[in-house]
Protein backbone atom coordinates (compact mmCIF):
# COMPACT_ATOMS: atom_id res chain seq x y z
CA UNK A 1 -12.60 -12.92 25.67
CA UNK A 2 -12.38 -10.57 22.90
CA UNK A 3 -14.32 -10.74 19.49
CA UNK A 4 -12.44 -11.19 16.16
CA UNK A 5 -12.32 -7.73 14.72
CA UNK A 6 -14.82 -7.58 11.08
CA UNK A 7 -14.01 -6.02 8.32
CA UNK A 8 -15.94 -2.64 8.33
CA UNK A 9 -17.60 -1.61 4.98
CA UNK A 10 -19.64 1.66 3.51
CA UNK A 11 -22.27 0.45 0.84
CA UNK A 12 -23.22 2.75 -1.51
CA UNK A 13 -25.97 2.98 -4.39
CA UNK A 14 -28.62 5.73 -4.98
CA UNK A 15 -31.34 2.55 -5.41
CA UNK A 16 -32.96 2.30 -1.78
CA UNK A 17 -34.07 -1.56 -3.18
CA UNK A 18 -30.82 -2.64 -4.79
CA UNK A 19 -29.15 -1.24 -1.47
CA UNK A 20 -30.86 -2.63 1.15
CA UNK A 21 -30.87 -6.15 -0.75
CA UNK A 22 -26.83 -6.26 -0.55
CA UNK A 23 -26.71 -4.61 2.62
CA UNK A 24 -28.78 -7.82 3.49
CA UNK A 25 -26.93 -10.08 1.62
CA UNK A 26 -23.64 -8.53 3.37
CA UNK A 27 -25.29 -9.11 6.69
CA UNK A 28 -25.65 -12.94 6.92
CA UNK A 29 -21.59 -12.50 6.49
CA UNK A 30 -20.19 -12.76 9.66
CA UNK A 31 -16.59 -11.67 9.01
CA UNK A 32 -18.40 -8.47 7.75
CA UNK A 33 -19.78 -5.04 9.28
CA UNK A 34 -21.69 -2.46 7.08
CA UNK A 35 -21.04 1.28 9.18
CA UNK A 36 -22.46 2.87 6.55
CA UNK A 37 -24.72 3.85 3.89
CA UNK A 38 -24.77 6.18 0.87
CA UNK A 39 -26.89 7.21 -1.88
CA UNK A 40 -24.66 9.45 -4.16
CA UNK A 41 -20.65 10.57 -4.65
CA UNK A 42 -20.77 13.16 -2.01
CA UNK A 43 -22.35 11.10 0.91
CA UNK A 44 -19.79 8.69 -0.50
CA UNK A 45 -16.44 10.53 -0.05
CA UNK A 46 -18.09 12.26 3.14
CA UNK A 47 -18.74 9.08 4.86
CA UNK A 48 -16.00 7.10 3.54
CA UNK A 49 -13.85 10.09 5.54
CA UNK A 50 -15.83 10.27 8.27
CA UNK A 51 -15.90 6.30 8.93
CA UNK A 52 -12.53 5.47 8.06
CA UNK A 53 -13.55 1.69 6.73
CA UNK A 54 -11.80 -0.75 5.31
CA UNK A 55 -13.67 -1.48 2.12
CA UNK A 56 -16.19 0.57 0.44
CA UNK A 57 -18.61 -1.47 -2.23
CA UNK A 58 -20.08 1.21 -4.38
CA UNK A 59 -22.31 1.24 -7.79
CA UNK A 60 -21.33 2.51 -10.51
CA UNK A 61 -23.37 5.03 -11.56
CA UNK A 62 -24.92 7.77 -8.90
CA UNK A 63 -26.35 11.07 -8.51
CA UNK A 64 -25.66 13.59 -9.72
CA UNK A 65 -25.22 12.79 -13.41
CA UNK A 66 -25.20 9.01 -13.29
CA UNK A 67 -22.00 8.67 -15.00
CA UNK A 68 -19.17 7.05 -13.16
CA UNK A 69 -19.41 8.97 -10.08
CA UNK A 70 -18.72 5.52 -8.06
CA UNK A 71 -14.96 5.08 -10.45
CA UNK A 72 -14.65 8.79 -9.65
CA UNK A 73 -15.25 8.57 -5.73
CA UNK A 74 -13.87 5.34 -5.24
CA UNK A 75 -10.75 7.31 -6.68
CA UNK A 76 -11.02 10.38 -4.36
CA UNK A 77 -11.34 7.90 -1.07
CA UNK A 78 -8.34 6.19 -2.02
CA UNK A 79 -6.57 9.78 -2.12
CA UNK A 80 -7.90 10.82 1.39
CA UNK A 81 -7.54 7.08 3.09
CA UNK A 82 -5.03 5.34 1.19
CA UNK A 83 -5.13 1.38 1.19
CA UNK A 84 -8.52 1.90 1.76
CA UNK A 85 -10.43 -1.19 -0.07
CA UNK A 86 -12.29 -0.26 -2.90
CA UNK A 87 -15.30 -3.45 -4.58
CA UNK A 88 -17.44 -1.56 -7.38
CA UNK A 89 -20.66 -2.90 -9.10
CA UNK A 90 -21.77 -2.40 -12.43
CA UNK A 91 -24.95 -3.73 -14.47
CA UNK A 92 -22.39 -3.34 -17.18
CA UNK A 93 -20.47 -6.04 -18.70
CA UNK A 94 -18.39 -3.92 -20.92
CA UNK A 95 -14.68 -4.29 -20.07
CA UNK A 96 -13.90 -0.57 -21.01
CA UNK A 97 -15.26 0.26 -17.17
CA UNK A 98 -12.86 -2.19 -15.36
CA UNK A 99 -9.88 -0.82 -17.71
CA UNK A 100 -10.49 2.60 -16.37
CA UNK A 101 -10.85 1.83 -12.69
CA UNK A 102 -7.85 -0.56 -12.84
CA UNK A 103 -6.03 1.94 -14.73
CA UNK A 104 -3.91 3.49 -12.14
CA UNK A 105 -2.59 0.23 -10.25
CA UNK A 106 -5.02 -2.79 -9.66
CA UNK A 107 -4.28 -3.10 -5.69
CA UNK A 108 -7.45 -2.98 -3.64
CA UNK A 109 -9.59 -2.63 -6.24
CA UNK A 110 -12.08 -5.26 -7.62
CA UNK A 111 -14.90 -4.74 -10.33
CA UNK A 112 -18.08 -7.17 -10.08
CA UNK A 113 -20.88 -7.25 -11.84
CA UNK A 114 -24.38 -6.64 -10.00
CA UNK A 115 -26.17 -9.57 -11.22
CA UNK A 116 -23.87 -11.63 -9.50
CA UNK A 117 -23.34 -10.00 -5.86
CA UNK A 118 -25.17 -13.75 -5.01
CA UNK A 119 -22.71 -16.02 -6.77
CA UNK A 120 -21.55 -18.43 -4.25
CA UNK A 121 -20.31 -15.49 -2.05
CA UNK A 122 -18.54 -13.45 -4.97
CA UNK A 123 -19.20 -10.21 -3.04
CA UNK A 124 -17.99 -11.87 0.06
CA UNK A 125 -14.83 -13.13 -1.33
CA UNK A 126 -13.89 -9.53 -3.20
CA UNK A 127 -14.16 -7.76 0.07
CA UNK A 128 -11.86 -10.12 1.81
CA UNK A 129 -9.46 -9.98 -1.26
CA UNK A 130 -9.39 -5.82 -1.27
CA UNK A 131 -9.38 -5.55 2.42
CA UNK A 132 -5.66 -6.76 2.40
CA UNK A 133 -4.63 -5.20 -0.84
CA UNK A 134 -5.86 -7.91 -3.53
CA UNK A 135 -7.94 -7.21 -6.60
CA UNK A 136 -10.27 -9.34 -8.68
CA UNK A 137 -12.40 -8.61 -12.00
CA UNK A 138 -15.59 -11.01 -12.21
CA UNK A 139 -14.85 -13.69 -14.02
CA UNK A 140 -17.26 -12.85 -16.55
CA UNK A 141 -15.38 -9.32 -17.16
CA UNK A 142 -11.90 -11.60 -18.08
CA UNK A 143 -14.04 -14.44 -20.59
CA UNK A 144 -15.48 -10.80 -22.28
CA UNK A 145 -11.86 -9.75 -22.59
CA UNK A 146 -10.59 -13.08 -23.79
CA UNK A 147 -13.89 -14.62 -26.10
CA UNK A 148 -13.70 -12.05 -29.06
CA UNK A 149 -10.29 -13.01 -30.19
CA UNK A 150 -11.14 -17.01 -29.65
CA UNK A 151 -13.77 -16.51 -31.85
CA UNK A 152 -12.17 -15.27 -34.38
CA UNK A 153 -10.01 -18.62 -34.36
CA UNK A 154 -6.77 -17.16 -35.62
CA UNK A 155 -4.68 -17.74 -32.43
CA UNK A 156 -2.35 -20.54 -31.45
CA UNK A 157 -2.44 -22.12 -27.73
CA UNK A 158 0.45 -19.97 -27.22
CA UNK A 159 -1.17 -16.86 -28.40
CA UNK A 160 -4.59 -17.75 -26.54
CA UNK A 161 -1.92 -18.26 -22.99
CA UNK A 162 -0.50 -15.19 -23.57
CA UNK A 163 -3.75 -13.18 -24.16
CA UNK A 164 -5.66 -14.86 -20.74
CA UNK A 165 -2.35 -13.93 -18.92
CA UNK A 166 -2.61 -10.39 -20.59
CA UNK A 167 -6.50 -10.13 -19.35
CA UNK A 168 -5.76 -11.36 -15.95
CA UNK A 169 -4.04 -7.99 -15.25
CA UNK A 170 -0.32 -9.62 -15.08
CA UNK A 171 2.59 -7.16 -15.70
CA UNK A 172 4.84 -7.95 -18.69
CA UNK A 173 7.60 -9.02 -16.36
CA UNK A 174 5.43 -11.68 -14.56
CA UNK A 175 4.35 -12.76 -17.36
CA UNK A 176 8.02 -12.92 -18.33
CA UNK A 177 8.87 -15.20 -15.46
CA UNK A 178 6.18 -17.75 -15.86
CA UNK A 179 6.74 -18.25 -19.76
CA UNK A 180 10.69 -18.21 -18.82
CA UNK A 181 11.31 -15.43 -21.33
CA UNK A 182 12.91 -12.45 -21.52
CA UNK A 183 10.46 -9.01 -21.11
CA UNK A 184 11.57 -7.71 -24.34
CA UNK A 185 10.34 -10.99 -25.95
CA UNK A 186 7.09 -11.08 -24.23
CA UNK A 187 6.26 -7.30 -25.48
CA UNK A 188 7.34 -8.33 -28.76
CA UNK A 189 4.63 -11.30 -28.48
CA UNK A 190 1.97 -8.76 -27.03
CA UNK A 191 2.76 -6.56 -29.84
CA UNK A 192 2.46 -9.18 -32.93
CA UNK A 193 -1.19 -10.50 -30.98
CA UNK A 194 -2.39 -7.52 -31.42
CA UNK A 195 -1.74 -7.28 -35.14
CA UNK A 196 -2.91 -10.49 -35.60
CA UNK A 197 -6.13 -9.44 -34.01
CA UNK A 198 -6.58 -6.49 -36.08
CA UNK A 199 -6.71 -8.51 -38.96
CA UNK A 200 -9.96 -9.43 -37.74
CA UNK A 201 -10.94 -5.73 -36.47
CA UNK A 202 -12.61 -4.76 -39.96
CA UNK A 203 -15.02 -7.61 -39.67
CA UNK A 204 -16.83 -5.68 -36.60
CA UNK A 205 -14.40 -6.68 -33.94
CA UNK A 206 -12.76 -3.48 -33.61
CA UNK A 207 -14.45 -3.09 -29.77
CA UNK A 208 -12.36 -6.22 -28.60
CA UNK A 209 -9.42 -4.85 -30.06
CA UNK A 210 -9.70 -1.69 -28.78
CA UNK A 211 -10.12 -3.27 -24.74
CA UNK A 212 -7.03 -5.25 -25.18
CA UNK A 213 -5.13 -2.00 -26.44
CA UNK A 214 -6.55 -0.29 -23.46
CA UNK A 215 -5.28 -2.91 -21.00
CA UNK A 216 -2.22 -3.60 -22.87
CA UNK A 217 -1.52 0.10 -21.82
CA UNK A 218 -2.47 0.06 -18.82
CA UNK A 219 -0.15 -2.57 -17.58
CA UNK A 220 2.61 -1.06 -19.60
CA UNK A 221 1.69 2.16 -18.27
CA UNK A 222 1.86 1.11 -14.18
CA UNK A 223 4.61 -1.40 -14.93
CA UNK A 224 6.84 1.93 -16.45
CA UNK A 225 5.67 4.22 -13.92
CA UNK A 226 7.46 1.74 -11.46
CA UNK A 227 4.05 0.74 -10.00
CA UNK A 228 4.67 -2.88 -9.40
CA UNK A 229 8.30 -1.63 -7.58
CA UNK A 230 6.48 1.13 -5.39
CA UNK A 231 4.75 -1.95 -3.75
CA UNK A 232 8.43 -3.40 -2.87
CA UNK A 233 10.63 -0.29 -2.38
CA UNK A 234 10.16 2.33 0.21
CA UNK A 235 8.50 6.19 -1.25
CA UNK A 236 9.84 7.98 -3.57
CA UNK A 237 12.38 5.36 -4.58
CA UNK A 238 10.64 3.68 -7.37
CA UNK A 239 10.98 7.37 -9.08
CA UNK A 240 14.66 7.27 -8.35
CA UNK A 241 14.80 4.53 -10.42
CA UNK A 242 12.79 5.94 -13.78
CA UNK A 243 14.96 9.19 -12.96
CA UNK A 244 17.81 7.36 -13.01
CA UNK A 245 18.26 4.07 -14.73
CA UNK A 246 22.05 3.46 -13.21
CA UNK A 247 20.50 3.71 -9.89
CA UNK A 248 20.46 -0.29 -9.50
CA UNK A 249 24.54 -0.64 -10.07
CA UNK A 250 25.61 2.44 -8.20
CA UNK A 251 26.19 2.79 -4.43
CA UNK A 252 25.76 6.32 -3.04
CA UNK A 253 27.90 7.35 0.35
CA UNK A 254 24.91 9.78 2.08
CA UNK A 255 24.92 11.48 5.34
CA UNK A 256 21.67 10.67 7.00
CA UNK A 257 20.00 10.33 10.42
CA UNK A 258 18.29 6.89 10.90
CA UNK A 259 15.28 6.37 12.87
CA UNK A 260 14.61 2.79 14.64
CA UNK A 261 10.87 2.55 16.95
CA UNK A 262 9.74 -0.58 19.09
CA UNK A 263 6.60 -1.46 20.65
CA UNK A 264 7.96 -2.26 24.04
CA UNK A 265 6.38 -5.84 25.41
CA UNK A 266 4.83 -5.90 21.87
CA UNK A 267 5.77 -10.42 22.42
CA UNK A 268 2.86 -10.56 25.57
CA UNK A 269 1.39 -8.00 24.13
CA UNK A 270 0.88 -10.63 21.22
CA UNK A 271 0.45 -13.59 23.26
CA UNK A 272 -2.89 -11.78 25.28
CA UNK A 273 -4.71 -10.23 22.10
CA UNK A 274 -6.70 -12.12 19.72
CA UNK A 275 -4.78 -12.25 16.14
CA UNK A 276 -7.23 -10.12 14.58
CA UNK A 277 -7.47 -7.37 16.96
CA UNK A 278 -3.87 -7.33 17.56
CA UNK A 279 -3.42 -7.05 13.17
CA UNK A 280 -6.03 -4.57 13.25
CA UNK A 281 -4.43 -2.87 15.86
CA UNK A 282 -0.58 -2.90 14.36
CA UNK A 283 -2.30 -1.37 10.93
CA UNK A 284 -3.90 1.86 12.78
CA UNK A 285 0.13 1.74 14.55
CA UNK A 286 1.96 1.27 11.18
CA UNK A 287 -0.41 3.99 9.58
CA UNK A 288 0.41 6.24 12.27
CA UNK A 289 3.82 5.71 12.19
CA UNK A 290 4.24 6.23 8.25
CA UNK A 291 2.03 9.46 8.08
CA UNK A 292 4.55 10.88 10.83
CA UNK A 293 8.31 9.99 9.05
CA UNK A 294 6.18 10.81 5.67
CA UNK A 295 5.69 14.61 7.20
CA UNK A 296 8.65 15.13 7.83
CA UNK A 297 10.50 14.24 4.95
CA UNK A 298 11.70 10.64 5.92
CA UNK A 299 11.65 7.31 4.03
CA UNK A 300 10.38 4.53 5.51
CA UNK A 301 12.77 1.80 4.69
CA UNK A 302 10.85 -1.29 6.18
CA UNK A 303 8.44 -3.14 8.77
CA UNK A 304 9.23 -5.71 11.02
CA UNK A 305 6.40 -6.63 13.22
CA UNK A 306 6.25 -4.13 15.36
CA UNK A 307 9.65 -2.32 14.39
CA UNK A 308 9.80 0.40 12.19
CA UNK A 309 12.89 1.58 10.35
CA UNK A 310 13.08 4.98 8.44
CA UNK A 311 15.76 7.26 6.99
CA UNK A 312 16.13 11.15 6.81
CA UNK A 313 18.23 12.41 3.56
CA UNK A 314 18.13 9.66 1.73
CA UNK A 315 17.43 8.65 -1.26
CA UNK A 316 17.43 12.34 -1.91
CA UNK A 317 20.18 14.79 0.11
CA UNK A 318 18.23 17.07 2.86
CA UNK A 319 20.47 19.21 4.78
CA UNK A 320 18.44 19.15 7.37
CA UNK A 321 17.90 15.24 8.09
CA UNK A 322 18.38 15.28 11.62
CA UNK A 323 15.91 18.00 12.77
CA UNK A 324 13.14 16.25 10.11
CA UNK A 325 14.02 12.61 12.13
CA UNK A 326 13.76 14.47 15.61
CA UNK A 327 10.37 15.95 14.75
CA UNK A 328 9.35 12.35 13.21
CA UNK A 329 9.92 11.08 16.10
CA UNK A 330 8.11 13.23 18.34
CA UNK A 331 5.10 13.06 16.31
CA UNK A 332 5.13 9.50 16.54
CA UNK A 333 4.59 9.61 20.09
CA UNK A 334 1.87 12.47 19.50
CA UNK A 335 0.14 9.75 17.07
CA UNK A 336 0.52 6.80 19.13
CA UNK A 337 -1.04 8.09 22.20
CA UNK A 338 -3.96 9.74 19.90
CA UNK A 339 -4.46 5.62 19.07
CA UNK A 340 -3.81 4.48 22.92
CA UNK A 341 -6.47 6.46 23.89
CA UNK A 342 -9.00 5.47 21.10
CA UNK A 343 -7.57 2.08 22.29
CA UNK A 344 -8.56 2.20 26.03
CA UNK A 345 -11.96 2.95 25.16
CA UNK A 346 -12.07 -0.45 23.58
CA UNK A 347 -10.17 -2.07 25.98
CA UNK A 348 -7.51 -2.97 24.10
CA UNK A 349 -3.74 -2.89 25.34
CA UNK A 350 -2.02 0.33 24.29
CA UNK A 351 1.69 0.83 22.80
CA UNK A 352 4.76 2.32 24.53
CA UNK A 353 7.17 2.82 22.01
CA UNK A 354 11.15 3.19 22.41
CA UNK A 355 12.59 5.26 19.43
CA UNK A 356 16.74 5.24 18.55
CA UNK A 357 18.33 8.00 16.22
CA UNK A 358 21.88 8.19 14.59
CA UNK A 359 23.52 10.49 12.17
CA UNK A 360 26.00 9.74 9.79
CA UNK A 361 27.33 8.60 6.91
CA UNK A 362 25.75 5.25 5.32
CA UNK A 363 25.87 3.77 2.14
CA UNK A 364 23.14 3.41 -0.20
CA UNK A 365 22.21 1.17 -2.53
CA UNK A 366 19.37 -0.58 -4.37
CA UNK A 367 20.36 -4.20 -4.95
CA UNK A 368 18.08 -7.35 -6.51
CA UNK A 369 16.38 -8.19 -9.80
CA UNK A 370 13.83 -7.48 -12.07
CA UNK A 371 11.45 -9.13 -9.99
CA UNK A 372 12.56 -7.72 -6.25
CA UNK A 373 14.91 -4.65 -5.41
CA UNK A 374 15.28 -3.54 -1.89
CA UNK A 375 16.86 -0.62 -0.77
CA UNK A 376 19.21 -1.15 1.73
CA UNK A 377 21.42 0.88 4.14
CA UNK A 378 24.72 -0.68 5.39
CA UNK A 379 27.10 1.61 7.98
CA UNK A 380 27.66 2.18 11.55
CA UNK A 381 25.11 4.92 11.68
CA UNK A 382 22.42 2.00 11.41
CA UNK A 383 23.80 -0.25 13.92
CA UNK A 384 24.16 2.75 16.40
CA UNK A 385 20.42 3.70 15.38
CA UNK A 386 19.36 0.45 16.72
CA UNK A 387 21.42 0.39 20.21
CA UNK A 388 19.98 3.93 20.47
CA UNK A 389 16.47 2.23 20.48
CA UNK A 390 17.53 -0.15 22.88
CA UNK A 391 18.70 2.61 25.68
CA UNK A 392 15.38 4.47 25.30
CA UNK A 393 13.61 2.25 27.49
CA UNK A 394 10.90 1.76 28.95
CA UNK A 395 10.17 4.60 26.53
CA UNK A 396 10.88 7.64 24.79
CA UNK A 397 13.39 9.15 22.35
CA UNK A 398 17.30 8.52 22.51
CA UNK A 399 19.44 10.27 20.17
CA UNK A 400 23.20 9.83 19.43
CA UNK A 401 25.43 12.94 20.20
CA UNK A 402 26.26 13.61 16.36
CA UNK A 403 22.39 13.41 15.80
CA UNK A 404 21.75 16.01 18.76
CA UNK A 405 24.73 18.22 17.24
CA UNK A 406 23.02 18.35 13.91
CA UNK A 407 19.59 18.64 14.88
CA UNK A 408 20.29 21.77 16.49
CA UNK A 409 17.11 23.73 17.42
CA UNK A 410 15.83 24.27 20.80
CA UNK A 411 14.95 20.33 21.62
CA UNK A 412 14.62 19.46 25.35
CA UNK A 413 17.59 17.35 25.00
CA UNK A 414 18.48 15.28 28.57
CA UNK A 415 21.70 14.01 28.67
CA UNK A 416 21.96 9.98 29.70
CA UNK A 417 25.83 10.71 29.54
CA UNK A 418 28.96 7.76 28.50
CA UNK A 419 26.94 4.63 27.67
CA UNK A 420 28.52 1.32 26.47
CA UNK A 421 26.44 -0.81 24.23
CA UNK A 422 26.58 -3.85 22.61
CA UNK A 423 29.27 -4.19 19.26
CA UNK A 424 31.24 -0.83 20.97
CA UNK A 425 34.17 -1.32 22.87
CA UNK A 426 34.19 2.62 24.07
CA UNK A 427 31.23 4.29 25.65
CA UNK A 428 28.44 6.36 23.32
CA UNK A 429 27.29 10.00 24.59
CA UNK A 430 23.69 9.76 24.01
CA UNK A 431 20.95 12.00 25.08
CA UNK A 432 17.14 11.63 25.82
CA UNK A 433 14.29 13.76 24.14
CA UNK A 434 12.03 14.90 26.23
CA UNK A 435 8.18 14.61 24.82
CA UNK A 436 5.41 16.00 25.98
């Protein structure tokens, strides 16, 4: 029977005493696994890379000038390991230190403070919430955010709902949606607090107004920057969309090459392996998988279970799609068996994956709301992309002929000749890849 995979964690804090007590406290968790140790930002970042975990708890303040070296590396892991989990602990209750690590997106990240590492399994429960992309600011960190302007007793219930929403970290259009209002009107209402609060500023409050400014920009800051859309839309497209604002009502006709991939058997593969191993497992595939179409150029459009579905040339033109998808492609198989073999040394169940590529022309568009836009491809080219998967079995690379025609190159193409698939009432030409 196989054990439910932990979550692994580095602990860092140059205090041998304040270290070892929460790598203690950590260790009566049993959905947790400390790998590592460190004492200061370089053993930090080294470690962090070396380890590969999936949350790093770090204090604020290390060697070598006791500053915010933990903000600063927590940052620089996050660059080297993306989705990486990030908890950091402070002695300081000032809410200028959470602004700045939340600053660039709140996603993974959560901000407690050290006198309350113990509090009915705070720590605990921050590590389980960045582990899988959540955030959380102590409690205590929010009440500091919100108490200065209750106290000064000027605001309405309205006012004091729209402030608590405002410290929670919610983005002007959720904020939007819950008080049924239109953005505009709910910046408006952010805008007029804050004057009402500076009326209060010149009787020694100006700290409290300065936080709320600070956050206030923040979320304006990541919401603008398409932030909360770069979570929902494949790379690069949430810039399309600052770039160009007519993006959302416009459909684009692109020539592209799609890729499709499949974990072949990936159902009994799923039906033998313990839920946790098997999702720990499908995130080292899925990270694999993106870091390959990423290298090449491509976009990956979306996830489905095991399924992966990316585009070369789009949203931006490339002239040279096809050769960036075949090269994808082969260094997906490169990467998978790199995992397959870390894999068998585990004994866990490797993946064979079956990979499907058409060129052509698709059309493009970004359709939705304010709350949700997807990308979407609709064409032949896609549907082919997908029967293309289904003929590279029980594994490899299948291309269509336009794809191996524009691809060009000197690619150990083997041709599987005429092929009828399903939605074609004439045979395909498609060809196999062979990869070494």
């Amino acid at each position: 029977m196989q054990l439910v995979e932990r979550i692994t964690v580095v602990l860092a804090d140059d205090n041998l005493i304040v270290r070892e007590g929460v790598r203690a406290l950590l260790g009566r968790d049993p959905a947790l696994e400390i790998v590592g140790l460190a004492a200061d930002y370089a053993e930090l970042v080294a470690g962090a890379t070396r380890l590969r975990p999936q949350v790093v708890v770090t204090d604020i303040r290390m060697p070598p000038t006791y500053q915010d070296e933990g903000i600063e590396a927590a940052r620089e892991v996050r660059k080297r390991l993306p989705g990486t989990g990030v908890v950091v602990l402070s002695q300081y209750d000032d809410p200028d230190y959470a602004i700045r690590l939340l600053g660039e997106g709140a996603a993974g990240y959560a901000y407690l403070l050290k006198d309350r590492v113990a509090d009915a399994g705070l720590l605990g429960r921050a590590i389980r919430e960045v582990a899988v992309g959540g955030s959380l600011i102590d409690p205590l960190i929010v009440q500091e955010l919100v108490a200065p302007a209750r106290d000064e007793g000027q605001l309405s219930p309205g006012e004091e709902d729209l402030l608590g929403q405002v410290a929670a970290g919610r983005t002007v259009k959720a904020i939007a949606v819950s008080r049924g209002e239109p953005p505009e009107a709910v910046n408006a209402a952010i805008e007029q607090l804050f004057l009402t609060l500076a009326k209060g500023a010149s009787a020694g409050r100006q700290g409290a107004l300065r936080r709320l400014r600070m956050l206030h920009t923040a979320i304006l800051r990541r919401d603008e920057q398409g932030e909360t859309l770069s979570r929902l839309l494949p790379g690069g497209l949430a810039d399309k969309l600052l770039r160009d604002r007519g993006a959302v009502d416009r459909t684009d006709r692109l020539v592209v090459t799609v890729l499709m991939s499949d974990v072949r058997g990936y159902s009994a593969i799923a039906e033998a392996t313990d839920p946790a191993v098997l999702a720990g497992q499908l995130n080292a595939h899925r990270r694999a998988m993106n870091a390959a179409i990423l290298t090449a150029g491509g976009t990956v459009m979306q996830y489905v279970g095991d399924a992966v579905m990316a585009v070369f040339g789009a949203p931006d033109p490339a002239p040279d799609h096809a050769a960036r998808a075949v090269h994808a492609a082969r260094e997906m198989h490169v990467r998978q068996r790199r995992l397959d073999a870390e894999w068998a040394a585990q004994g866990r169940t490797p993946f064979t994956l079956g990979i499907g590529l058409s060129t052509g022309e698709v059309a493009a568009a970004l359709l939705g709301s304010d709350e949700r836009v997807e990308y979407t491809l609709v064409g032949d080219t896609v549907n082919l992309a997908q029967r293309m998967q289904d003929l590279a079995r029980p594994a490899g690379v299948v291309a269509s002929d336009a794809t191996v025609r524009a691809a060009a190159g000197g690619w150990a193409w083997r041709p599987l000749g005429p092929r009828l698939v399903k939605g074609r009432a004439t045979p395909v030409t498609a060809y196999h890849l062979e990869v070494m």
